[in-house]
C-alpha atoms as a PDB file:
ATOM      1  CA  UNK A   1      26.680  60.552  55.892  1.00  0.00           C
ATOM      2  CA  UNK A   2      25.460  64.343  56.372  1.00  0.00           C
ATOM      3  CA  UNK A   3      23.342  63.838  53.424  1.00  0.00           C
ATOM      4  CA  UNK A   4      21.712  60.980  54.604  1.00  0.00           C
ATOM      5  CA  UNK A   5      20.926  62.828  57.583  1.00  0.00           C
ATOM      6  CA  UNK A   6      19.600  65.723  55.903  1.00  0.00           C
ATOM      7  CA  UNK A   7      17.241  64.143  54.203  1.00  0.00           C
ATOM      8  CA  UNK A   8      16.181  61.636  56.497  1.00  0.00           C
ATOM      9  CA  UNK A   9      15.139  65.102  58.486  1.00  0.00           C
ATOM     10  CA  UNK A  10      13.284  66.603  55.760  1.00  0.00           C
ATOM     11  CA  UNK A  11      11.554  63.352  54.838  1.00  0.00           C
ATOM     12  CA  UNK A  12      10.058  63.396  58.934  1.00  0.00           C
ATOM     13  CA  UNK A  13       9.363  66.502  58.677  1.00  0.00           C
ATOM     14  CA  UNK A  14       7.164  65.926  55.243  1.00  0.00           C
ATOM     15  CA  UNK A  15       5.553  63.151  56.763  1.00  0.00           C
ATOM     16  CA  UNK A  16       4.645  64.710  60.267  1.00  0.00           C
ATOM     17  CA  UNK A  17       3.644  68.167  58.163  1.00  0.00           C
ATOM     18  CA  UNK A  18       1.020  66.522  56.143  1.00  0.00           C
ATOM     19  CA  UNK A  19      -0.500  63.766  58.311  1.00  0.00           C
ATOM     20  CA  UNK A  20      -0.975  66.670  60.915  1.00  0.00           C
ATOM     21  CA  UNK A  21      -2.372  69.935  59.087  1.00  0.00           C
ATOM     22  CA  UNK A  22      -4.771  68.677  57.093  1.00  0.00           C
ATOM     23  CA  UNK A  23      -7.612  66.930  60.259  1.00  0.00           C
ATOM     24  CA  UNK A  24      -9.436  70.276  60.491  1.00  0.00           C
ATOM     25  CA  UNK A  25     -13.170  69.879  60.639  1.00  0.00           C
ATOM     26  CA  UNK A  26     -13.820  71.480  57.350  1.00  0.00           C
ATOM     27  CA  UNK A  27     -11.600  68.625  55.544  1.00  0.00           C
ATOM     28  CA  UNK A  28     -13.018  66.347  57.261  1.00  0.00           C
ATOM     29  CA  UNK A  29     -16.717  67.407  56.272  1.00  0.00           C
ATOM     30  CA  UNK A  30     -15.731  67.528  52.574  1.00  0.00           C
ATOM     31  CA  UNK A  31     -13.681  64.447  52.558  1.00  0.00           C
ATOM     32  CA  UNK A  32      -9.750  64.688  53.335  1.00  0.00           C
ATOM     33  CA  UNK A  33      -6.349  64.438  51.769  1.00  0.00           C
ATOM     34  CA  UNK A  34      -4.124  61.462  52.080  1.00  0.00           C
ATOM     35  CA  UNK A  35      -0.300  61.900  51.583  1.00  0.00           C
ATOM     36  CA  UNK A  36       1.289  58.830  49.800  1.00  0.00           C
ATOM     37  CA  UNK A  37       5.154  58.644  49.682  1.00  0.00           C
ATOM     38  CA  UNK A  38       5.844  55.651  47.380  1.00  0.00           C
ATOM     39  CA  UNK A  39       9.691  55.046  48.587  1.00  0.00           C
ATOM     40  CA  UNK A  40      10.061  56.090  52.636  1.00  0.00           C
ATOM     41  CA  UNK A  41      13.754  56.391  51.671  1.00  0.00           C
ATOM     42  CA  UNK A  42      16.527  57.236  49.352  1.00  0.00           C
ATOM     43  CA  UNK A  43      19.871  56.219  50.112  1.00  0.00           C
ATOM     44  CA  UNK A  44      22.416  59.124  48.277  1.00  0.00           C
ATOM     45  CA  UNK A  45      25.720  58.372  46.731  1.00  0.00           C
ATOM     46  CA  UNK A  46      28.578  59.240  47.946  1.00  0.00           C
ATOM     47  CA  UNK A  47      29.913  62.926  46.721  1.00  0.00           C
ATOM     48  CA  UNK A  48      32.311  65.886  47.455  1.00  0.00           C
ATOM     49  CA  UNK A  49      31.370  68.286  50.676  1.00  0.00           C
ATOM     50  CA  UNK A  50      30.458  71.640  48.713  1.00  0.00           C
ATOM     51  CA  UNK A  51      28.733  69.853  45.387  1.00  0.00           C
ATOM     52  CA  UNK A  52      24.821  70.007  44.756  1.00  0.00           C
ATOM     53  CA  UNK A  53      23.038  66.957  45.459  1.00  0.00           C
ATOM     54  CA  UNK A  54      19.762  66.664  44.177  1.00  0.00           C
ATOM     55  CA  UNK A  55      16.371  63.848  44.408  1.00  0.00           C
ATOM     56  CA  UNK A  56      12.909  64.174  43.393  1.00  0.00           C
ATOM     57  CA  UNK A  57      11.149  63.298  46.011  1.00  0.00           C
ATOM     58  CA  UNK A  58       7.373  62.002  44.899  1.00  0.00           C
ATOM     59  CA  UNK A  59       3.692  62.818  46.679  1.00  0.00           C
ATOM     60  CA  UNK A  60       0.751  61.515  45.732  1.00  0.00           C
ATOM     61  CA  UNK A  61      -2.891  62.545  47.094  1.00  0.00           C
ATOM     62  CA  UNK A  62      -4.558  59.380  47.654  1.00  0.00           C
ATOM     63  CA  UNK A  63      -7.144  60.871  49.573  1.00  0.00           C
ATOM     64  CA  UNK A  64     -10.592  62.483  48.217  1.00  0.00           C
ATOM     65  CA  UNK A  65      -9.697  66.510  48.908  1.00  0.00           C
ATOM     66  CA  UNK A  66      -7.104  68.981  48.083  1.00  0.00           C
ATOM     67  CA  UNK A  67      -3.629  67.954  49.155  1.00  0.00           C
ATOM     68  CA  UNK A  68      -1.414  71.380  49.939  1.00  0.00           C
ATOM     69  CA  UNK A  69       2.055  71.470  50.673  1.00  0.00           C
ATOM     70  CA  UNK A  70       2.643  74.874  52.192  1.00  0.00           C
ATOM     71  CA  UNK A  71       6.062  73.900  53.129  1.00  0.00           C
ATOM     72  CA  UNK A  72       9.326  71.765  53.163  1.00  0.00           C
ATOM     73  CA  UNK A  73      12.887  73.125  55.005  1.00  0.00           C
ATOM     74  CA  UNK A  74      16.000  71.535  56.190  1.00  0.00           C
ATOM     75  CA  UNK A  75      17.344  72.368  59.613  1.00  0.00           C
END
């Protein structure tokens, strides 16, 4: 259940991250970037407290600039 949680945080924070740095004027003159998650969830299996858990989670750039993650934390 902590897992869950975890990354259910990290995947908001991704999505709120990218859909909000990136409407500067410049982008916008040159075209702008367009964050594409293609699953809005992953659901973990159950494992030990203490033992690495691991998932890939996948961006595209949809849009027509530069997409840059500067960066992604857990609380």
């Amino acid at each position: 259940m902590k897992v869950k949680s975890v990354f259910a945080f990290v995947s908001a924070v991704c999505v709120f991250f990218l859909t909000t740095s990136f409407l500067s004027a410049e982008s916008e003159s040159r075209g702008s970037p367009s964050a594409y998650f293609p699953t809005d969830q992953y659901e973990f299996d159950q494992t030990l407290e203490g033992n690495d858990v691991r998932h890939d989670l996948v961006v595209q750039n949809k849009g027509n600039a530069l997409l840059e993650v500067k960066g992604v934390g857990t609380a």
